[in-house]
PDB file of N, CA and C in Angstrom:
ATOM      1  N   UNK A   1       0.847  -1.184   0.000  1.00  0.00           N
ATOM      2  CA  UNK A   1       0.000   0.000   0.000  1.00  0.00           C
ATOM      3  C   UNK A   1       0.880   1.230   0.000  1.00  0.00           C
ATOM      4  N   UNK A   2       0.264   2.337  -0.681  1.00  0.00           N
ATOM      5  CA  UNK A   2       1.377   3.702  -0.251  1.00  0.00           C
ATOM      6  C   UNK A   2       1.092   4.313   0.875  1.00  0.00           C
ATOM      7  N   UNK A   3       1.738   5.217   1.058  1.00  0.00           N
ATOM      8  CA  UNK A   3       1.960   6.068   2.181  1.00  0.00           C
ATOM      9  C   UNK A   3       0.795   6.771   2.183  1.00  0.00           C
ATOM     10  N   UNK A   4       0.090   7.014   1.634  1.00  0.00           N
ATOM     11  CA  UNK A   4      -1.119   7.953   1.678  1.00  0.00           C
ATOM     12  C   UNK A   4      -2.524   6.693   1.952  1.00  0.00           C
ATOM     13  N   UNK A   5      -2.709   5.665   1.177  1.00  0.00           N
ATOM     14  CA  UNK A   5      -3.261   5.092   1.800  1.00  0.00           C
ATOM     15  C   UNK A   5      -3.177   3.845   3.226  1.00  0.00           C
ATOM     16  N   UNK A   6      -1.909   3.666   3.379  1.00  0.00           N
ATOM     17  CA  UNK A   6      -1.609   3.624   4.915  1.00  0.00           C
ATOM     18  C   UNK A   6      -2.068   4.800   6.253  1.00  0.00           C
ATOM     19  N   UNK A   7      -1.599   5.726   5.663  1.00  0.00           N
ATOM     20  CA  UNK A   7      -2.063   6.825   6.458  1.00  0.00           C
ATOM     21  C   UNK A   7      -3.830   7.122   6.502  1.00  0.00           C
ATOM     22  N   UNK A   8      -4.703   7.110   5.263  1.00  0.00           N
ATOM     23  CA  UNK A   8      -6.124   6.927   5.097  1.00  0.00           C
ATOM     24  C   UNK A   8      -6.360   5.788   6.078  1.00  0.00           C
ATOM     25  N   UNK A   9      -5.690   4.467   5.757  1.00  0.00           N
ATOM     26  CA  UNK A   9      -6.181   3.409   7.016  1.00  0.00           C
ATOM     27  C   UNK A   9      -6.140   3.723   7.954  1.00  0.00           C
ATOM     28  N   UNK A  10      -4.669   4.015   8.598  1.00  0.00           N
ATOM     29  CA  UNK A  10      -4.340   4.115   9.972  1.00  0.00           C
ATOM     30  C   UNK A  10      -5.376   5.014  10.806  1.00  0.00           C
ATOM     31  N   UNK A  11      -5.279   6.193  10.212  1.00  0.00           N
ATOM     32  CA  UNK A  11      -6.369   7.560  10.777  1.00  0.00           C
ATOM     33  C   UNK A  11      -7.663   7.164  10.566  1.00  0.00           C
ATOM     34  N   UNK A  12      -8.480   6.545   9.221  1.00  0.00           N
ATOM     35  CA  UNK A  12      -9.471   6.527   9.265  1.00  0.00           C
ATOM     36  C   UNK A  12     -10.735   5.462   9.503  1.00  0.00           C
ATOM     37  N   UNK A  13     -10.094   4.692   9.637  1.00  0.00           N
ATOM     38  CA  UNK A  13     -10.383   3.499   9.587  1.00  0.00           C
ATOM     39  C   UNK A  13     -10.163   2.611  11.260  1.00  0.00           C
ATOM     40  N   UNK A  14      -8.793   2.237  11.073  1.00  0.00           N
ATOM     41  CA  UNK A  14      -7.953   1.947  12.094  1.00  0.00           C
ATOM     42  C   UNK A  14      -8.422   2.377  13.483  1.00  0.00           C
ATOM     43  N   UNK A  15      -8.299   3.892  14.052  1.00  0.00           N
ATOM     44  CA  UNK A  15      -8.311   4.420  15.134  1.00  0.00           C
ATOM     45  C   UNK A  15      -9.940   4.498  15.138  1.00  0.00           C
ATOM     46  N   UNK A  16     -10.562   4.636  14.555  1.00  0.00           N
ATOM     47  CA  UNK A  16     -11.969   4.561  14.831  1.00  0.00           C
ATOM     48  C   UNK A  16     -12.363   3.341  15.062  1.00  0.00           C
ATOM     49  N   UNK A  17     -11.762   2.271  14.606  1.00  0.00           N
ATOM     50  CA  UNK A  17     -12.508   0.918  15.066  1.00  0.00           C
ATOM     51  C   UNK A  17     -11.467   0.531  16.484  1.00  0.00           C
ATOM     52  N   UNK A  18     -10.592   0.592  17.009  1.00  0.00           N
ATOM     53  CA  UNK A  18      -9.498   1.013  18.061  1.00  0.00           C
ATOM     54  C   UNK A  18     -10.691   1.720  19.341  1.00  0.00           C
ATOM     55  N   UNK A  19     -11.237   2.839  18.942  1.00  0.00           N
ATOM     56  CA  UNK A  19     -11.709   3.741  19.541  1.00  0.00           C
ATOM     57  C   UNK A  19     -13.144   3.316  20.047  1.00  0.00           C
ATOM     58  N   UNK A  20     -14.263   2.257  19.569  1.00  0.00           N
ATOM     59  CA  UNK A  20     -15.368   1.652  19.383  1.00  0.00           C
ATOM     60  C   UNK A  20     -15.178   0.944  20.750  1.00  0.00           C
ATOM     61  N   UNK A  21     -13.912   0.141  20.795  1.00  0.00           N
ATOM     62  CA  UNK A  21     -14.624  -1.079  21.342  1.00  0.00           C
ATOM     63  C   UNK A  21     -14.666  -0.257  23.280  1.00  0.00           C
ATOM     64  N   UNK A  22     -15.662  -1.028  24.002  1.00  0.00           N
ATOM     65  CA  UNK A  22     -15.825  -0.650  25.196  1.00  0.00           C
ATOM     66  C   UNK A  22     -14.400  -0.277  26.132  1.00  0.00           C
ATOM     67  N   UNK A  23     -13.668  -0.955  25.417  1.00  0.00           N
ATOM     68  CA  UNK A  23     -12.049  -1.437  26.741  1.00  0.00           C
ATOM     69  C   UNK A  23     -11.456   0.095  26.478  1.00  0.00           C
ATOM     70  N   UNK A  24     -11.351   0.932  25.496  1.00  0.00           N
ATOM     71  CA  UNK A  24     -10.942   1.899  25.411  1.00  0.00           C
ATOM     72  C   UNK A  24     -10.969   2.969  25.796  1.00  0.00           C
ATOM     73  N   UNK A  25     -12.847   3.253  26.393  1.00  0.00           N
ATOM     74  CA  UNK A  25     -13.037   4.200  26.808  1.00  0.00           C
ATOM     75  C   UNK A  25     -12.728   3.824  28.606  1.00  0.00           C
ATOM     76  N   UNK A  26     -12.553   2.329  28.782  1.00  0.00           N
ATOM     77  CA  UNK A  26     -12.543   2.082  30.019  1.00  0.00           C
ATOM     78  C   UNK A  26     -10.781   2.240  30.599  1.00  0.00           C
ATOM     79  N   UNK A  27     -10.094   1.876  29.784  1.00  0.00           N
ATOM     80  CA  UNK A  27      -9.008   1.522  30.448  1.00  0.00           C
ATOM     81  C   UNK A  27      -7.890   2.522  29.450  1.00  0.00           C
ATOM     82  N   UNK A  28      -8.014   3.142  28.436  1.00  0.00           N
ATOM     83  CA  UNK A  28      -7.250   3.691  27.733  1.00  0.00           C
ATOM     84  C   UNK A  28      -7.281   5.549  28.019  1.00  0.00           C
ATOM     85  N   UNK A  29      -6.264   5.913  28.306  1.00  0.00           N
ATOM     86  CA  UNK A  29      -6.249   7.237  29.120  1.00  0.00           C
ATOM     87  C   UNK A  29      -6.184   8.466  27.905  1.00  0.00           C
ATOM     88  N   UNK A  30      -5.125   7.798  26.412  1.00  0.00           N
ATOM     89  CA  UNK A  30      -4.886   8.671  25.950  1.00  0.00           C
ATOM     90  C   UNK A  30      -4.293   7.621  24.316  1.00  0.00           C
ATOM     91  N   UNK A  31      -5.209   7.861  23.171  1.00  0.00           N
ATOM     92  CA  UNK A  31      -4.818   7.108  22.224  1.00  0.00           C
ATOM     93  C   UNK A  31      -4.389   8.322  21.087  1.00  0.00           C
ATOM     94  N   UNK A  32      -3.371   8.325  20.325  1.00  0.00           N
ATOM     95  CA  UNK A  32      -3.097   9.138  19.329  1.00  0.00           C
ATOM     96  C   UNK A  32      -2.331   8.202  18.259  1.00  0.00           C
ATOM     97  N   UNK A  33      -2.861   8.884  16.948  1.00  0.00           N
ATOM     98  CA  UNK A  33      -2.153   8.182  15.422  1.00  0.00           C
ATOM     99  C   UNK A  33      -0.865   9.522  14.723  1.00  0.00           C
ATOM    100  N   UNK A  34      -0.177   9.147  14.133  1.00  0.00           N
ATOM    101  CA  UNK A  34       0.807  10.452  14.562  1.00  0.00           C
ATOM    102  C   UNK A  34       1.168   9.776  12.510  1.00  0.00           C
ATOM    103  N   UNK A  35       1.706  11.347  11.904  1.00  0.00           N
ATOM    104  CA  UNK A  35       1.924  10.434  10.315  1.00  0.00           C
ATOM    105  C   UNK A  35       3.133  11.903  10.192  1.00  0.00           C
ATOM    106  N   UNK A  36       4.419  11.560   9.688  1.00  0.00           N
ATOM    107  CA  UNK A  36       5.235  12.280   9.051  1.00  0.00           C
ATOM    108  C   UNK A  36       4.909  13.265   8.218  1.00  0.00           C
ATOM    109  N   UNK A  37       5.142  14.104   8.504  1.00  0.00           N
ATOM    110  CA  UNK A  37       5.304  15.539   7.603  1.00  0.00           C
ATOM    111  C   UNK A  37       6.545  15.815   6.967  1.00  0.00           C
ATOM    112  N   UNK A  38       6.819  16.173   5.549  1.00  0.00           N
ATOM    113  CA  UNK A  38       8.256  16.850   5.302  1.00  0.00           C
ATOM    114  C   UNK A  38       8.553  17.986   6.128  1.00  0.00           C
ATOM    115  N   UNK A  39       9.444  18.289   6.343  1.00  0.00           N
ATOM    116  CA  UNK A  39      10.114  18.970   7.388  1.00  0.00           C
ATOM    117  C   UNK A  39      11.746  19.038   6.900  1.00  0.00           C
ATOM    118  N   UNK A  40      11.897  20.571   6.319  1.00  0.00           N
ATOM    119  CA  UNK A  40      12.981  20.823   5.607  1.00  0.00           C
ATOM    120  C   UNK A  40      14.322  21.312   6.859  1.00  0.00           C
ATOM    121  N   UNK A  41      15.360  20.235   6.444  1.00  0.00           N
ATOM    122  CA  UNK A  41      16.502  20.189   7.357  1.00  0.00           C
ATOM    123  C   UNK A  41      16.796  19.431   8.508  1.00  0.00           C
ATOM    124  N   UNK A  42      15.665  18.182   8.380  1.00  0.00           N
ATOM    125  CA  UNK A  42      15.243  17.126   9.167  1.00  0.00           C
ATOM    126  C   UNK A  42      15.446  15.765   8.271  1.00  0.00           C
ATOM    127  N   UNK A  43      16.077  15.170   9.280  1.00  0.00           N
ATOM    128  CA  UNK A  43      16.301  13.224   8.594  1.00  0.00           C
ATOM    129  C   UNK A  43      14.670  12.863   8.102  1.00  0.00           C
ATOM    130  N   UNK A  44      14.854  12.223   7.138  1.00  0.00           N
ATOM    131  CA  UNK A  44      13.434  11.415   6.650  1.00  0.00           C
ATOM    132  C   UNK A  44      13.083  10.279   7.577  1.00  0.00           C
ATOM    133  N   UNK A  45      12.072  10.182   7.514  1.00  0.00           N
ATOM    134  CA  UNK A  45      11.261   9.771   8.634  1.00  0.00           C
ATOM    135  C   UNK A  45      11.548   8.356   9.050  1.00  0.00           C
ATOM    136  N   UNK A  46      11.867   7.581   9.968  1.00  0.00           N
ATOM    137  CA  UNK A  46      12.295   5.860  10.327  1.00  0.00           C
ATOM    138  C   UNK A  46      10.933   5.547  10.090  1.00  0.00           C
ATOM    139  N   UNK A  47       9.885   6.119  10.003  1.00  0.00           N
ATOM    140  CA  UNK A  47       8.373   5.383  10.447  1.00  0.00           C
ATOM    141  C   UNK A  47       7.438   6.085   9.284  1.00  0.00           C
ATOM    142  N   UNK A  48       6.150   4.939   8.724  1.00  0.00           N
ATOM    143  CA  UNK A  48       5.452   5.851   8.378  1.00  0.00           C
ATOM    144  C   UNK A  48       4.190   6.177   9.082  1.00  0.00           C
ATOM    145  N   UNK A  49       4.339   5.552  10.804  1.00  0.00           N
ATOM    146  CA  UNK A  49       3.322   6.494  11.493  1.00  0.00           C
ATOM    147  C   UNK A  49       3.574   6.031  12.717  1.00  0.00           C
ATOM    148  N   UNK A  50       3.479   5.990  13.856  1.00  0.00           N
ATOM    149  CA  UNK A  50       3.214   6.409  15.472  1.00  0.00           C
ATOM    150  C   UNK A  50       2.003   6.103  15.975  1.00  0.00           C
ATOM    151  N   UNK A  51       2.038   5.398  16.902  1.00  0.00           N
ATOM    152  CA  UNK A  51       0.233   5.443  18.031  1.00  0.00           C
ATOM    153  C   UNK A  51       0.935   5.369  19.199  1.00  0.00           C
ATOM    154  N   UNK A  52       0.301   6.389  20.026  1.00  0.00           N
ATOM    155  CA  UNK A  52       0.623   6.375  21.117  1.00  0.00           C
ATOM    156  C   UNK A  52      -0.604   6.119  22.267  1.00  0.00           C
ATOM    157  N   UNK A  53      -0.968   5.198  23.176  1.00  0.00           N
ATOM    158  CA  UNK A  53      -1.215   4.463  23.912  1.00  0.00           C
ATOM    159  C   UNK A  53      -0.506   4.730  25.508  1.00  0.00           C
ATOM    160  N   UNK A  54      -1.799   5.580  25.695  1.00  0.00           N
ATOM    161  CA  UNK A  54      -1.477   5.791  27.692  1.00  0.00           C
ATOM    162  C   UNK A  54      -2.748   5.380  28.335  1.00  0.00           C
ATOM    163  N   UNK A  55      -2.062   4.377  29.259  1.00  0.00           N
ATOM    164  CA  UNK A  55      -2.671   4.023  30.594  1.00  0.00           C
ATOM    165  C   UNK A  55      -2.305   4.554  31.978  1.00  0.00           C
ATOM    166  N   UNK A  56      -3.406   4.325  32.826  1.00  0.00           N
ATOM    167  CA  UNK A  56      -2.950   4.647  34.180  1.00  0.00           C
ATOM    168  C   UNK A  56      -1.947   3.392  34.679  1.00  0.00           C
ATOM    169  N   UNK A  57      -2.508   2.550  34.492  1.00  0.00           N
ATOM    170  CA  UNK A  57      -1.162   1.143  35.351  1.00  0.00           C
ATOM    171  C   UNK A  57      -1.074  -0.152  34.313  1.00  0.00           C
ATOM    172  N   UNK A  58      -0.182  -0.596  34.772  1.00  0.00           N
ATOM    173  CA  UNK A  58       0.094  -2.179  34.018  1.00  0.00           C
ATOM    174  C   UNK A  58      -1.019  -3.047  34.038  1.00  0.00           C
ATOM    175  N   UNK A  59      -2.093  -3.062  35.206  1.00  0.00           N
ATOM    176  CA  UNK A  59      -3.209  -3.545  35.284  1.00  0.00           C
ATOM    177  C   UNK A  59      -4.238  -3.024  34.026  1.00  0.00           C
ATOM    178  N   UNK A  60      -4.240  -1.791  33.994  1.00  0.00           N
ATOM    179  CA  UNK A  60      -5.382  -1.288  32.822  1.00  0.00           C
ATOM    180  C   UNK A  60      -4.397  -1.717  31.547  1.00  0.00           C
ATOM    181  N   UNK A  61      -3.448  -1.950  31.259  1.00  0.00           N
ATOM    182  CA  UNK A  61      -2.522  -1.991  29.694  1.00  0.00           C
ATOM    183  C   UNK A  61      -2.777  -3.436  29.233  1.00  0.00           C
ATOM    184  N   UNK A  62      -2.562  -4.488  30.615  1.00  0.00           N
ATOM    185  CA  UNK A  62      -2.964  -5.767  30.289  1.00  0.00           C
ATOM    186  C   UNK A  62      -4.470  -6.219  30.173  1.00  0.00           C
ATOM    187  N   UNK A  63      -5.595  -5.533  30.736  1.00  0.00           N
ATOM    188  CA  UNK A  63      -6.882  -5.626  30.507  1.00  0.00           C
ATOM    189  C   UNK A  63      -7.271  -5.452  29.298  1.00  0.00           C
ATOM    190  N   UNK A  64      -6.598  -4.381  28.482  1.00  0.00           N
ATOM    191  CA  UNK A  64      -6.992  -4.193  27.596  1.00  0.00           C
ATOM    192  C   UNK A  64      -6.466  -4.855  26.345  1.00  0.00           C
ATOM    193  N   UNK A  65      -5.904  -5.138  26.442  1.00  0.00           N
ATOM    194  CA  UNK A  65      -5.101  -5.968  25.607  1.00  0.00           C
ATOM    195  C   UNK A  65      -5.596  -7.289  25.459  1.00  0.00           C
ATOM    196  N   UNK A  66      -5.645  -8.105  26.513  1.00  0.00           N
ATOM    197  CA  UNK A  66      -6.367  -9.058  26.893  1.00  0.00           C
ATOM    198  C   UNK A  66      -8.169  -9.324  26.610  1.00  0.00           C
ATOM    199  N   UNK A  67      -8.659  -7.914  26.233  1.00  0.00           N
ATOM    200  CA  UNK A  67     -10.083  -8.255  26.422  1.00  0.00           C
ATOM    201  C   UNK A  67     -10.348  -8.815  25.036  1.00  0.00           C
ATOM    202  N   UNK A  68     -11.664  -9.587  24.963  1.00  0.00           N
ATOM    203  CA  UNK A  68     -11.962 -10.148  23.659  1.00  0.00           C
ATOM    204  C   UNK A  68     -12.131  -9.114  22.574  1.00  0.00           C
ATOM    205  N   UNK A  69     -12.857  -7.909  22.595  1.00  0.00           N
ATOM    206  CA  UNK A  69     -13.053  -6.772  22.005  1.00  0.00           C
ATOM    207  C   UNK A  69     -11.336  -6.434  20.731  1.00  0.00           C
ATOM    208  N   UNK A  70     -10.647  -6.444  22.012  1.00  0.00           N
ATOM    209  CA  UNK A  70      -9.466  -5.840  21.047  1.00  0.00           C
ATOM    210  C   UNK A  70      -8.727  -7.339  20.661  1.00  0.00           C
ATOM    211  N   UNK A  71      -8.409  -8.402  20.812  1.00  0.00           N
ATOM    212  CA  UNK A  71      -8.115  -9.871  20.669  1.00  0.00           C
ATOM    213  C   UNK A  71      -8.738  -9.858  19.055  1.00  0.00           C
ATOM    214  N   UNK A  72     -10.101  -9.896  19.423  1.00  0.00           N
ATOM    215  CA  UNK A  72     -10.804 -10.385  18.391  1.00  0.00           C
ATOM    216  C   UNK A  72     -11.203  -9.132  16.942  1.00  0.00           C
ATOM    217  N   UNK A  73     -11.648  -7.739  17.073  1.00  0.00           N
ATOM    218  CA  UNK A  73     -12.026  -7.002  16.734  1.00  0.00           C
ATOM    219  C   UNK A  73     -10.654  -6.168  16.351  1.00  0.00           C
ATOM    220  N   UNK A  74     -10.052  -5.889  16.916  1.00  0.00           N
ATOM    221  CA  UNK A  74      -8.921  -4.718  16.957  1.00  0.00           C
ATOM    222  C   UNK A  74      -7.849  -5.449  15.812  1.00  0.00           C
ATOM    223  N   UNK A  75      -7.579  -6.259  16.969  1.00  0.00           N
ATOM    224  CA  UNK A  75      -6.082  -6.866  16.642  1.00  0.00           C
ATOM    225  C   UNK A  75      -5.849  -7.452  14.944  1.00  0.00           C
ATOM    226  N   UNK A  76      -6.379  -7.998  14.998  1.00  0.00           N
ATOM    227  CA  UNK A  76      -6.928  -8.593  13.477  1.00  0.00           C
ATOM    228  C   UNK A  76      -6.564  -7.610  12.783  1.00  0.00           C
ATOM    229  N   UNK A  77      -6.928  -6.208  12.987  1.00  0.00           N
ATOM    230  CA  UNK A  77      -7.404  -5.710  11.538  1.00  0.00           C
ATOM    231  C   UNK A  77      -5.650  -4.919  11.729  1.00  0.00           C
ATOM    232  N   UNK A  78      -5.026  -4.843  12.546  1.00  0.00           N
ATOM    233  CA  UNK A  78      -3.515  -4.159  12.275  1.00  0.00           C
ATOM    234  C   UNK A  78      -3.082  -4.962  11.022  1.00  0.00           C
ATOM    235  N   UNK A  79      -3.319  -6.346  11.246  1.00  0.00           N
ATOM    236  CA  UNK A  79      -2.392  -6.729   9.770  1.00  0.00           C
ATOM    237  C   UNK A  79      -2.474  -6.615   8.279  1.00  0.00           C
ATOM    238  N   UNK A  80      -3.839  -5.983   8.343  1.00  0.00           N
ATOM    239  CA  UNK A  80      -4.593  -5.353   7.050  1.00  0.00           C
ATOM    240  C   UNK A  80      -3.490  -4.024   6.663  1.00  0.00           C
ATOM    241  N   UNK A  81      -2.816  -3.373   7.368  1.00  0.00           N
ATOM    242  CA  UNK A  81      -2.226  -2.255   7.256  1.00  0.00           C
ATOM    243  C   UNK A  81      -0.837  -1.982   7.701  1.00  0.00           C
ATOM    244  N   UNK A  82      -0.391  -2.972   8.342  1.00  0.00           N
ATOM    245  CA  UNK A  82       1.126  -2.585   9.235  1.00  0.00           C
ATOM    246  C   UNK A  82       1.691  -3.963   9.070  1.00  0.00           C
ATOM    247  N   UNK A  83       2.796  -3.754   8.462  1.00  0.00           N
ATOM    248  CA  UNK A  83       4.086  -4.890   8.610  1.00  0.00           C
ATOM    249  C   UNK A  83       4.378  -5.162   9.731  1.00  0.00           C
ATOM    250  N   UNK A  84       3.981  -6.362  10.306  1.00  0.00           N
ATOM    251  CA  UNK A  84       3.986  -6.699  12.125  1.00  0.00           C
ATOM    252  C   UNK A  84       5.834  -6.959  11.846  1.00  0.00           C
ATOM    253  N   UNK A  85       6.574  -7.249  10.799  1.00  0.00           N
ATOM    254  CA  UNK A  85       8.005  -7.625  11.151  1.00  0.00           C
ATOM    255  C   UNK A  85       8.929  -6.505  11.264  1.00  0.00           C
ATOM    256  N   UNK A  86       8.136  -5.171  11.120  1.00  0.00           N
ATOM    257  CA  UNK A  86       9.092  -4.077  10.871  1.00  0.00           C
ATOM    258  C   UNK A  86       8.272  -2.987  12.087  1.00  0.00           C
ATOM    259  N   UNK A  87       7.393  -3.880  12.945  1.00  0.00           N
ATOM    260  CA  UNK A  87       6.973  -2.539  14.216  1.00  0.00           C
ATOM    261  C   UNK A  87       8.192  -2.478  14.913  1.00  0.00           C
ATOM    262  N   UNK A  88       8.706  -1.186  15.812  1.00  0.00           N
ATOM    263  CA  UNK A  88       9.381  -0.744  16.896  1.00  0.00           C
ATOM    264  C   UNK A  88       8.039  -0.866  18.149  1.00  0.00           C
ATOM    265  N   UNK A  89       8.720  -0.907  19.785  1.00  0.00           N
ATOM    266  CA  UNK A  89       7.684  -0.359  20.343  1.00  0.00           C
ATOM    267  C   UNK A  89       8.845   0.267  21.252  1.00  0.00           C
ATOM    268  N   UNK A  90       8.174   1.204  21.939  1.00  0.00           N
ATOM    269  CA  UNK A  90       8.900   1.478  22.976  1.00  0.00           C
ATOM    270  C   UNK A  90       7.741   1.905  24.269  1.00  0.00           C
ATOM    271  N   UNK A  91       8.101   1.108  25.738  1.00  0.00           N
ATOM    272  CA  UNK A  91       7.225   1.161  26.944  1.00  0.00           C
ATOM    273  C   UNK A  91       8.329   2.617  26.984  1.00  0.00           C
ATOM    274  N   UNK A  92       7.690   3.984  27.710  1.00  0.00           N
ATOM    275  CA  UNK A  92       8.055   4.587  29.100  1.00  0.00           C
ATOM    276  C   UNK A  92       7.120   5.467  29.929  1.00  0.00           C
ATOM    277  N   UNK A  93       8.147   5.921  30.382  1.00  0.00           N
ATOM    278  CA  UNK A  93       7.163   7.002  31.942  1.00  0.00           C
ATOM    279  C   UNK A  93       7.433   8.288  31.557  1.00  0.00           C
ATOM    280  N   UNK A  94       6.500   8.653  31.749  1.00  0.00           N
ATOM    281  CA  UNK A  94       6.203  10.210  31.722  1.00  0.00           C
ATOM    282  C   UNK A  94       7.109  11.158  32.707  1.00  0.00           C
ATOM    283  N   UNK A  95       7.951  12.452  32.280  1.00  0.00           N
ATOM    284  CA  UNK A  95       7.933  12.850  33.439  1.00  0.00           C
ATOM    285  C   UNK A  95       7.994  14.690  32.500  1.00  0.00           C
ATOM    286  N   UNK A  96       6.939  15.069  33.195  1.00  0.00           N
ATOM    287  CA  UNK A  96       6.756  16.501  32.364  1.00  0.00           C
ATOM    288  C   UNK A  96       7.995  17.470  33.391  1.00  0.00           C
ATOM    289  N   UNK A  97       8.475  17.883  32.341  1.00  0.00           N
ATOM    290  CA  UNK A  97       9.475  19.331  32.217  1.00  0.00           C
ATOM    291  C   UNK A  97       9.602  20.417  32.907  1.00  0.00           C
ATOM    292  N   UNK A  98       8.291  20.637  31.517  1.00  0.00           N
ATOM    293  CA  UNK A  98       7.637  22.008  31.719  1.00  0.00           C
ATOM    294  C   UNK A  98       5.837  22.271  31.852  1.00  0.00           C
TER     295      UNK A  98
END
């Protein structure tokens, strides 16, 4: 697929059915889809998109993950759109600045 319709999935498609199922509004604090912009005097992009995924604890991250909703409904449909052999992830903690 190209980059434009990866990005049509990811945003339009993707995060709205992500966003549906019950576990999300229950246990998911903060979901975002993130897509490269050119940006002159900047390295080209490692990714052609970002989701970022905040919970309050390891308890709500594994619930949700775990529930049939995203198992069955969610999960499935990433492989319609994302090369599972070429994801990065990275877990961390927040700690604001400013």
């Amino acid at each position: 697929m190209t980059l434009d319709e990866f990005v049509e999935y990811h945003r339009d498609r993707h995060a709205p059915l992500f966003t549906s199922i019950p576990e999300a509004k229950q246990y998911v604090k903060k979901y975002t889809v993130s897509h490269p912009v050119p940006a002159e005097n900047y390295p080209a992009p490692a990714y052609d998109g970002l989701t970022e995924i905040w919970f309050d604890s390891w308890a709500d991250h594994d619930a949700f993950f775990a529930s049939e909703n995203y198992r069955v409904r969610v999960n499935p449909d990433e492989a319609k759109f994302i090369d599972q052999d070429s994801i990065g992830v990275m877990v961390t903690e927040e700690t604001i600045v400013v």
